[in-house]
N, C-alpha and C. Protein backbone atom coordinates (compact mmCIF):
# COMPACT_ATOMS: atom_id res chain seq x y z
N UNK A 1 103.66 86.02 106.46
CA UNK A 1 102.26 85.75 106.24
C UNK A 1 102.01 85.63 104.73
N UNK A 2 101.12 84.68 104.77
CA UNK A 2 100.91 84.25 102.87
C UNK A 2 99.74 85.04 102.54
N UNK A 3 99.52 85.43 100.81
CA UNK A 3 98.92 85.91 100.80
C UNK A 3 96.97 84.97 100.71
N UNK A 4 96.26 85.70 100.92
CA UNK A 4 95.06 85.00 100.98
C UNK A 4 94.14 84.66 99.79
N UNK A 5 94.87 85.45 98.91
CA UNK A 5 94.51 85.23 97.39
C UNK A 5 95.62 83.96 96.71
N UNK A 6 94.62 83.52 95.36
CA UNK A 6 95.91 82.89 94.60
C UNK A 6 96.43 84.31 94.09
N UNK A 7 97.54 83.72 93.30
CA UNK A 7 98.04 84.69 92.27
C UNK A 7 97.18 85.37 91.31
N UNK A 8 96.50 84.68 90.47
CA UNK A 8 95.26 85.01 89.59
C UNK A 8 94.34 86.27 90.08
N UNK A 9 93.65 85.55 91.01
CA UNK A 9 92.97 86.60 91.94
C UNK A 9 93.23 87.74 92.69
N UNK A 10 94.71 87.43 92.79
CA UNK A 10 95.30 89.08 93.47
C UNK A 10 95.27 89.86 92.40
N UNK A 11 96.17 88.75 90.95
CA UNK A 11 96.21 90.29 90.15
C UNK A 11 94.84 90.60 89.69
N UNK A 12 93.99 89.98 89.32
CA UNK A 12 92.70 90.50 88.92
C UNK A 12 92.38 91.65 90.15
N UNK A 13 92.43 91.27 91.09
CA UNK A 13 92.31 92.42 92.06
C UNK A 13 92.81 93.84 92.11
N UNK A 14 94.15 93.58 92.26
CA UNK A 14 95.40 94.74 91.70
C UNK A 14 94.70 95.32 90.31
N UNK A 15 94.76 94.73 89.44
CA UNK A 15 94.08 95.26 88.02
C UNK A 15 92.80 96.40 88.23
N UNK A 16 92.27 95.55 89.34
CA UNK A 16 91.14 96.62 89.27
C UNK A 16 91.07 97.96 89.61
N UNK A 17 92.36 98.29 90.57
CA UNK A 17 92.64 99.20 90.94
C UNK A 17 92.51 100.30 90.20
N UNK A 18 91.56 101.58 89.89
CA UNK A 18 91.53 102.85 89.18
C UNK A 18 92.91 103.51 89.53
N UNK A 19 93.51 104.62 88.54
CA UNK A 19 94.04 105.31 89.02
C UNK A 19 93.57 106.73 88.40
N UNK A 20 91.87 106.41 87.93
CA UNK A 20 91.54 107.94 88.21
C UNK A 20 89.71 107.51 88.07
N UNK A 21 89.49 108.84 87.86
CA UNK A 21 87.97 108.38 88.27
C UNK A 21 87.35 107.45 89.11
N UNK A 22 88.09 107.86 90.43
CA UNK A 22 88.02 107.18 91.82
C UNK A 22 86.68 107.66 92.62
N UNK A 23 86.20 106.93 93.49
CA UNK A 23 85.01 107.37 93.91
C UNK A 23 85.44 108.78 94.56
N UNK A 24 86.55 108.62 95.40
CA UNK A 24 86.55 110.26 96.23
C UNK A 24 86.57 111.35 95.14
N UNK A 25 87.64 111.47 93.94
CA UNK A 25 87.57 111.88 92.86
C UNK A 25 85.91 112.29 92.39
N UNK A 26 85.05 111.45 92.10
CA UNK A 26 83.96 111.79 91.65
C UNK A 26 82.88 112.38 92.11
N UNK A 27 82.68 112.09 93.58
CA UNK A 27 82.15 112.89 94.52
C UNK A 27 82.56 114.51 94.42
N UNK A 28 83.96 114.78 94.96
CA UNK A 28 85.00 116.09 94.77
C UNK A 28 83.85 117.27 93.18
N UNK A 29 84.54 116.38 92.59
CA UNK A 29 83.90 116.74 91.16
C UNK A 29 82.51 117.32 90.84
N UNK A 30 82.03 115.80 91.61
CA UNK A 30 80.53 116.56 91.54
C UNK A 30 79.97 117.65 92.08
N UNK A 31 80.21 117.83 93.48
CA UNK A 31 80.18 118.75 93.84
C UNK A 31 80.89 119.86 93.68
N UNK A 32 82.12 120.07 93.45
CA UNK A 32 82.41 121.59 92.57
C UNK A 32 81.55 122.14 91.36
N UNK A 33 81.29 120.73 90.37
CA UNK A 33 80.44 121.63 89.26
C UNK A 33 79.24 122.23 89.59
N UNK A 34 79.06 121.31 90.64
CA UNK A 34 77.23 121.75 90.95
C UNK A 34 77.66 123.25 91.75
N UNK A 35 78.81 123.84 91.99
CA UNK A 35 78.89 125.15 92.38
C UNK A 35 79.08 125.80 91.18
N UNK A 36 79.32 125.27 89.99
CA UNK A 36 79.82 126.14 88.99
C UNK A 36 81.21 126.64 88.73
N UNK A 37 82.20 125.46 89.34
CA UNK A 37 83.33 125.43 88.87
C UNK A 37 83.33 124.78 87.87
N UNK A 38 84.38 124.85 86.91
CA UNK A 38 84.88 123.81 85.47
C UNK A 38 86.31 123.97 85.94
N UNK A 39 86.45 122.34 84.95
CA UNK A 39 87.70 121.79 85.38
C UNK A 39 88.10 121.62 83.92
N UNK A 40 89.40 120.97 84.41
CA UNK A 40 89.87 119.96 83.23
C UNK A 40 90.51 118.44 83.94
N UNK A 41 89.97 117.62 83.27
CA UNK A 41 90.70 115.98 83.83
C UNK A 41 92.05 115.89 83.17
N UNK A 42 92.58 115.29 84.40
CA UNK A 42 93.69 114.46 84.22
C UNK A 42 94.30 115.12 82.79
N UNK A 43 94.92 116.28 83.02
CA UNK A 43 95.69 117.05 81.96
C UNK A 43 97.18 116.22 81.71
N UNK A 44 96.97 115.66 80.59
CA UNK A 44 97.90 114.91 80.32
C UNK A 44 100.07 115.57 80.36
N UNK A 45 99.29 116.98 79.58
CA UNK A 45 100.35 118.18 79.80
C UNK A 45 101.16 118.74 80.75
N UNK A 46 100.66 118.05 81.95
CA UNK A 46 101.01 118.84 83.10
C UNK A 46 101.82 117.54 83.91
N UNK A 47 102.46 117.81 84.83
CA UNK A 47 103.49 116.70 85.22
C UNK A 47 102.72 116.40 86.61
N UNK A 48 102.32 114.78 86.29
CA UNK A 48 101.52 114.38 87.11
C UNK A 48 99.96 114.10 87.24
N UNK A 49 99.58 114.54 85.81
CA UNK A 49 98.11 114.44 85.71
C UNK A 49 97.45 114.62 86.44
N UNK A 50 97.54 116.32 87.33
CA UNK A 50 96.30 115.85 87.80
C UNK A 50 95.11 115.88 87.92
N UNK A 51 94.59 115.23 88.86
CA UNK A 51 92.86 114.96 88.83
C UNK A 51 91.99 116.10 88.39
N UNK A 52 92.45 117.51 88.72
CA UNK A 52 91.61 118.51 88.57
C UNK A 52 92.04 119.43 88.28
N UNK A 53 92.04 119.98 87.04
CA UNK A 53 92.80 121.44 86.91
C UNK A 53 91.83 122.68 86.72
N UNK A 54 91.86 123.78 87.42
CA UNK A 54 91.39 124.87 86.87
C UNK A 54 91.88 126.19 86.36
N UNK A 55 92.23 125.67 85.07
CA UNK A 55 92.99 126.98 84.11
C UNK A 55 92.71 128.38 84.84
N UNK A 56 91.21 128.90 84.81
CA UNK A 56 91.00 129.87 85.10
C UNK A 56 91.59 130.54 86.46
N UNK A 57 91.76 129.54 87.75
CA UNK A 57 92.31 130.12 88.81
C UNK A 57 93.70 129.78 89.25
N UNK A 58 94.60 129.08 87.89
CA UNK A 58 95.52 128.14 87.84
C UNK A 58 95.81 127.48 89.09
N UNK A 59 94.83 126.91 89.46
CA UNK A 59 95.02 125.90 90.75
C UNK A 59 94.61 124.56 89.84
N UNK A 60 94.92 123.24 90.64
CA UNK A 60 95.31 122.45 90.24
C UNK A 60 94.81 121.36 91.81
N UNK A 61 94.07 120.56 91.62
CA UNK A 61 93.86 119.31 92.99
C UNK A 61 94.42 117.96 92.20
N UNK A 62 94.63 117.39 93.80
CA UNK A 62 95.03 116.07 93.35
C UNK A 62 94.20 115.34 94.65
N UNK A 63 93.61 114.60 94.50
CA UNK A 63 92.91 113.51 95.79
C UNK A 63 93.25 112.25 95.62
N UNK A 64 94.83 111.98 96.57
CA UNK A 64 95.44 111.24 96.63
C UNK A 64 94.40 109.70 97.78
N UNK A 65 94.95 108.92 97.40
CA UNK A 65 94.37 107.67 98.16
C UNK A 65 95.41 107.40 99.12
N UNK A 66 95.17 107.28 100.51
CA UNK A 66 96.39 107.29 101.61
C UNK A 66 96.99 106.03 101.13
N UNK A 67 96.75 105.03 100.75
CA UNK A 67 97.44 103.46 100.92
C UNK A 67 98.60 103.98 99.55
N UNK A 68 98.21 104.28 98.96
CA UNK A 68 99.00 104.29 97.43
C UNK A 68 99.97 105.98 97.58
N UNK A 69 99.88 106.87 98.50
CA UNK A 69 100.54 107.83 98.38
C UNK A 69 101.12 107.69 100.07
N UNK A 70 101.38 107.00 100.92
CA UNK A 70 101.51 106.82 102.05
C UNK A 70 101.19 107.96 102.83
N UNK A 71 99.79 107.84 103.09
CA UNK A 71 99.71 109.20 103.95
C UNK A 71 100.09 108.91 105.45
N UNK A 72 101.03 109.30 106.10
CA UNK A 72 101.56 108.82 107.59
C UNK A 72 100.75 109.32 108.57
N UNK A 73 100.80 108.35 109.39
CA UNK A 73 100.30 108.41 110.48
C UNK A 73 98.39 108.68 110.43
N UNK A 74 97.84 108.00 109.12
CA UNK A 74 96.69 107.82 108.54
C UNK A 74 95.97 106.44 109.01
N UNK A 75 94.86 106.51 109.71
CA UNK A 75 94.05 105.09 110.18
C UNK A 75 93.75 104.41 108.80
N UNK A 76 93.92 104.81 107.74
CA UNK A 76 93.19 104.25 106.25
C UNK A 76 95.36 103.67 105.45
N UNK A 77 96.56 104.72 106.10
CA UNK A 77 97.16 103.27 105.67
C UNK A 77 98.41 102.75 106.48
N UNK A 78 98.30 101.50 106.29
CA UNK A 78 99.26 100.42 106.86
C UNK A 78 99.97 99.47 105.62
N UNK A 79 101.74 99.35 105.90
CA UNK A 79 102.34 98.37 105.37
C UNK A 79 102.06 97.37 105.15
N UNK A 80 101.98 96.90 104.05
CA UNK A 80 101.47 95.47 103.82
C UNK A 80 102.05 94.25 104.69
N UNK A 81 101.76 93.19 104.86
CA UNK A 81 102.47 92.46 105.82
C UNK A 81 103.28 91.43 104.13
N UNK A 82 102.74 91.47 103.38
CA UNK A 82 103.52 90.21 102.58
C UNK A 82 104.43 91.30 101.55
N UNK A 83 105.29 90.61 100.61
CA UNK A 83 106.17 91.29 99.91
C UNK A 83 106.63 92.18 100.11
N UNK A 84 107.07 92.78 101.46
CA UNK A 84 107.19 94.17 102.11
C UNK A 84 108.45 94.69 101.26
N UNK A 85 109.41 94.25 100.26
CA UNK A 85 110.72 95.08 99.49
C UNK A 85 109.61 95.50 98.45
N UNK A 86 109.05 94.64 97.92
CA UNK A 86 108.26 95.41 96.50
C UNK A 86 107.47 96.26 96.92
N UNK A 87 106.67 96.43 98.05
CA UNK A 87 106.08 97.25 98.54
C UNK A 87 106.30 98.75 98.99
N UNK A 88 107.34 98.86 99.98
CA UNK A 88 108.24 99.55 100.06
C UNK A 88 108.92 100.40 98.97
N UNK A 89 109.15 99.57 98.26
CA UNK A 89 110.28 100.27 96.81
C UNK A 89 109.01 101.00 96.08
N UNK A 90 107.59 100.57 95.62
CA UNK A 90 106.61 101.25 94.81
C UNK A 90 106.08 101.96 95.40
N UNK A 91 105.81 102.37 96.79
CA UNK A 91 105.30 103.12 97.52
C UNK A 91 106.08 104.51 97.49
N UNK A 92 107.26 104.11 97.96
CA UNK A 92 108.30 105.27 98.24
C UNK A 92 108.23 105.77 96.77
N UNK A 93 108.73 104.89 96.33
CA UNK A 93 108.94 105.71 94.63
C UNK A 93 107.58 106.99 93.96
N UNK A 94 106.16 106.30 94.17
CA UNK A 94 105.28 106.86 94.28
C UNK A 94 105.37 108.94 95.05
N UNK A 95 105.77 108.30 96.25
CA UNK A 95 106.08 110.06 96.81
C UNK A 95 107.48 110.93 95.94
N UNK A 96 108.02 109.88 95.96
CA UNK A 96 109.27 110.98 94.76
C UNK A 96 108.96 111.26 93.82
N UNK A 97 107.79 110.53 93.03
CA UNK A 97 107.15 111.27 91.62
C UNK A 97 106.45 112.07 92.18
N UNK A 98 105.69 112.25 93.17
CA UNK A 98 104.65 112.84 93.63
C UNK A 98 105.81 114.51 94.04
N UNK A 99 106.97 114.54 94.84
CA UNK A 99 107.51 115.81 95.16
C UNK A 99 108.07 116.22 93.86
N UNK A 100 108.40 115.49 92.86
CA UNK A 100 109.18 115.99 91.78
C UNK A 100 108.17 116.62 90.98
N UNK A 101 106.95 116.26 90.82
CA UNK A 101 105.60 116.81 90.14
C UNK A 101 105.38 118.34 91.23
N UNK A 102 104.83 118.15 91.85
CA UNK A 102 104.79 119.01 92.79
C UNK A 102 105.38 120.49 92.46
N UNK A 103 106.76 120.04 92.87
CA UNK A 103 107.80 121.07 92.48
C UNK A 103 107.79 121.55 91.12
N UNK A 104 108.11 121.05 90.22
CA UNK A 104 107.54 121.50 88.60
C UNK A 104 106.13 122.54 88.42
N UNK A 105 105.04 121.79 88.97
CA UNK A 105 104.15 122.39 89.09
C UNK A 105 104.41 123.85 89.66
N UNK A 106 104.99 123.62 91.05
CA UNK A 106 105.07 124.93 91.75
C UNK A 106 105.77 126.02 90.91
N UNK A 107 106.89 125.48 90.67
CA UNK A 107 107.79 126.39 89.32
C UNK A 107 106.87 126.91 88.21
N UNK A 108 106.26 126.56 87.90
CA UNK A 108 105.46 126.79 86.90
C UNK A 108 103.98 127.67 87.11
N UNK A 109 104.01 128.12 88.57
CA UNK A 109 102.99 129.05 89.14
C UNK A 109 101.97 128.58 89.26
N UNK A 110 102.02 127.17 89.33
CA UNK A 110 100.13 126.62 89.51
C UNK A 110 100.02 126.39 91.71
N UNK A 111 98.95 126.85 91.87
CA UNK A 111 98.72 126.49 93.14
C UNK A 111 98.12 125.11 93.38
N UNK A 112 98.67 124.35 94.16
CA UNK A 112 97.85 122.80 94.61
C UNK A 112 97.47 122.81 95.81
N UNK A 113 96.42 122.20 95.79
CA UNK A 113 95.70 121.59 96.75
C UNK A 113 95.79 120.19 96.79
N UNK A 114 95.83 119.29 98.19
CA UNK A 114 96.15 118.21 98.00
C UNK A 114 95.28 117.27 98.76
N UNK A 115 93.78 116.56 98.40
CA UNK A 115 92.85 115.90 98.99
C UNK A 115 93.11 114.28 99.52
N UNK A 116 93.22 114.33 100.63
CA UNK A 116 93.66 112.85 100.75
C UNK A 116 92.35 112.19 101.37
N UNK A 117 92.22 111.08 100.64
CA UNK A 117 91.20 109.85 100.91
C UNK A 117 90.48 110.55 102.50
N UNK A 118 91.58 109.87 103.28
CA UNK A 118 90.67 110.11 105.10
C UNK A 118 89.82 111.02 105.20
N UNK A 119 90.06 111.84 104.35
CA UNK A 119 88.94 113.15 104.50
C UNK A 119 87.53 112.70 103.95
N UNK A 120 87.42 112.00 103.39
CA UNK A 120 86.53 111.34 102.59
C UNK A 120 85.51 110.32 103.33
N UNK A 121 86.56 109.31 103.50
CA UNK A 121 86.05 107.91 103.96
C UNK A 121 86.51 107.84 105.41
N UNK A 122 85.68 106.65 106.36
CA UNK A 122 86.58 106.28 107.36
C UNK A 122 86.28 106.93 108.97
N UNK A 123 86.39 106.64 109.22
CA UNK A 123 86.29 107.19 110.74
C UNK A 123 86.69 108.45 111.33
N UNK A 124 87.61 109.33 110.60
CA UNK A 124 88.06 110.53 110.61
C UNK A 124 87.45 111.61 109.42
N UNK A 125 86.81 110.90 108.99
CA UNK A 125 86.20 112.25 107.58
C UNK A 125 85.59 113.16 107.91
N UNK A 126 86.09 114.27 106.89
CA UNK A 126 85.63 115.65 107.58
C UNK A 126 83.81 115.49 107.23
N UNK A 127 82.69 116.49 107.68
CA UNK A 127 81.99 116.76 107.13
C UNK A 127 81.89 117.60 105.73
N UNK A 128 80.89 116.96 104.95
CA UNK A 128 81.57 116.97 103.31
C UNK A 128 81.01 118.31 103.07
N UNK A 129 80.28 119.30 103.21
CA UNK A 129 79.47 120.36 102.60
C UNK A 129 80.78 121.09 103.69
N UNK A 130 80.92 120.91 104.35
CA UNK A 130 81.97 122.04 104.38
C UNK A 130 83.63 122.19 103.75
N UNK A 131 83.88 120.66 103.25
CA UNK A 131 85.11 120.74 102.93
C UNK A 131 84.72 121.01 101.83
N UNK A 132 83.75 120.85 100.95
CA UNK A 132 83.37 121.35 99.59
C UNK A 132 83.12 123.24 99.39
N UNK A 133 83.16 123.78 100.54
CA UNK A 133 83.02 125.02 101.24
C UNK A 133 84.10 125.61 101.14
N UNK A 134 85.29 124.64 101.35
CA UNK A 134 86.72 125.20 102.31
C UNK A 134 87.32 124.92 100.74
N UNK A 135 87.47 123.62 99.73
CA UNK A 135 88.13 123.89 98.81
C UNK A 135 87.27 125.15 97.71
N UNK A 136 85.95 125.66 98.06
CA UNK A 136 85.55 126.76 96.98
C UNK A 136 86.36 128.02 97.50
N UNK A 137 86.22 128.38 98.56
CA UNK A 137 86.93 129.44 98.93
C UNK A 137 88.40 129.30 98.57
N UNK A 138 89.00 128.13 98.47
CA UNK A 138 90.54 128.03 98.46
C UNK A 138 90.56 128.62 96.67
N UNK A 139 90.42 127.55 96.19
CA UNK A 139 89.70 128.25 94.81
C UNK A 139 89.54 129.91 94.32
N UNK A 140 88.48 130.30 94.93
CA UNK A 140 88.64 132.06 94.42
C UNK A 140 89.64 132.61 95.05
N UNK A 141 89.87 131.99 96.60
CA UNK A 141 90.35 133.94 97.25
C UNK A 141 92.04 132.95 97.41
N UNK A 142 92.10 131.30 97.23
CA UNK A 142 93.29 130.93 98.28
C UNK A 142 94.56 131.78 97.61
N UNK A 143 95.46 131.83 98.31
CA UNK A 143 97.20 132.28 97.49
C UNK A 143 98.35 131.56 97.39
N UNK A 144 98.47 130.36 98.57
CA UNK A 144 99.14 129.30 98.33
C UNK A 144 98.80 127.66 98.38
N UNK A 145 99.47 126.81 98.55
CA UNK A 145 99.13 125.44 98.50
C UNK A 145 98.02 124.95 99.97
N UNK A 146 97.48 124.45 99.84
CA UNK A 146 96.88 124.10 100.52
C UNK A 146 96.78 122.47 100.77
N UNK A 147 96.59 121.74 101.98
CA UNK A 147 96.29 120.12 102.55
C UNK A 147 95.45 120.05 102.94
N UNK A 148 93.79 118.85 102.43
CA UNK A 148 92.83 118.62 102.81
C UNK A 148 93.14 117.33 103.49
N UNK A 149 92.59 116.95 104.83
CA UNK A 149 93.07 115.62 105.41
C UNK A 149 92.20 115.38 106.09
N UNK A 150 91.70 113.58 106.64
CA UNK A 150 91.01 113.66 107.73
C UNK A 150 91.00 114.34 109.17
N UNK A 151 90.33 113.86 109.88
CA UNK A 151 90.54 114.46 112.09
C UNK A 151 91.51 114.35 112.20
């Protein structure tokens, strides 16, 4: 199957792609401060940048986008039908930076939490005042890693 864009227009497309200050990202955000959490963005220091750090409870979120972190068996992602080797190869590669970060992190005593898109958007999203509920509590009282996901 060809693609439905020219070239031009895909990459302008592709280009546009954020890889931070994402809408789920900003939502997340907003609502923690408005509880009176503080963060820090995209800590450059830390392996993997991620989205949300909080020194004070050394926890650490990341709100991954299912298409770009392959979340399996997710209604939000599916294999592309065109260029499926380049696809494949940046995708996968994507989760091996993602466990090698991870692990560092973990070594290094930070707790993660890990927000994926579906929870957000989509036909499976949780209700939001409570997952904003479930990551505050994870926050003060949690002790290990935690997975936020859609239904």
């Amino acid at each position: 199957m060809t693609d439905v864009h020219s070239k031009k227009i895909r990459s302008k497309n592709m280009a546009a792609i954020k890889s931070k200050d994402t809408k789920p990202e900003l939502i997340i955000r907003k609502a923690l401060f408005a509880q009176g959490f503080r963060y820090k963005l995209h800590d450059k220091k830390l392996p993997g940048k991620p989205d949300l750090v909080f020194p004070k409870y050394h926890a650490i979120i990341f709100i991954h986008g299912c298409f770009w972190h392959r979340h399996n068996n997710c209604h939000l992602f599916k294999w592309p039908k065109s260029r499926t080797d380049f696809w494949k190869k940046k995708i996968n590669r994507n989760i091996e930076v993602d466990k090698r970060n991870y692990k560092q992190l973990k070594k290094d005593g930070w707790y993660i939490l890990t927000v994926w898109e579906c929870a957000l958007k989509g036909k499976k999203k949780l209700p939001f005042n409570r997952m904003i509920d479930d990551i505050s509590n994870w926050l003060e009282f949690g002790t290990r890693d935690k997975v936020i996901k859609g239904k």
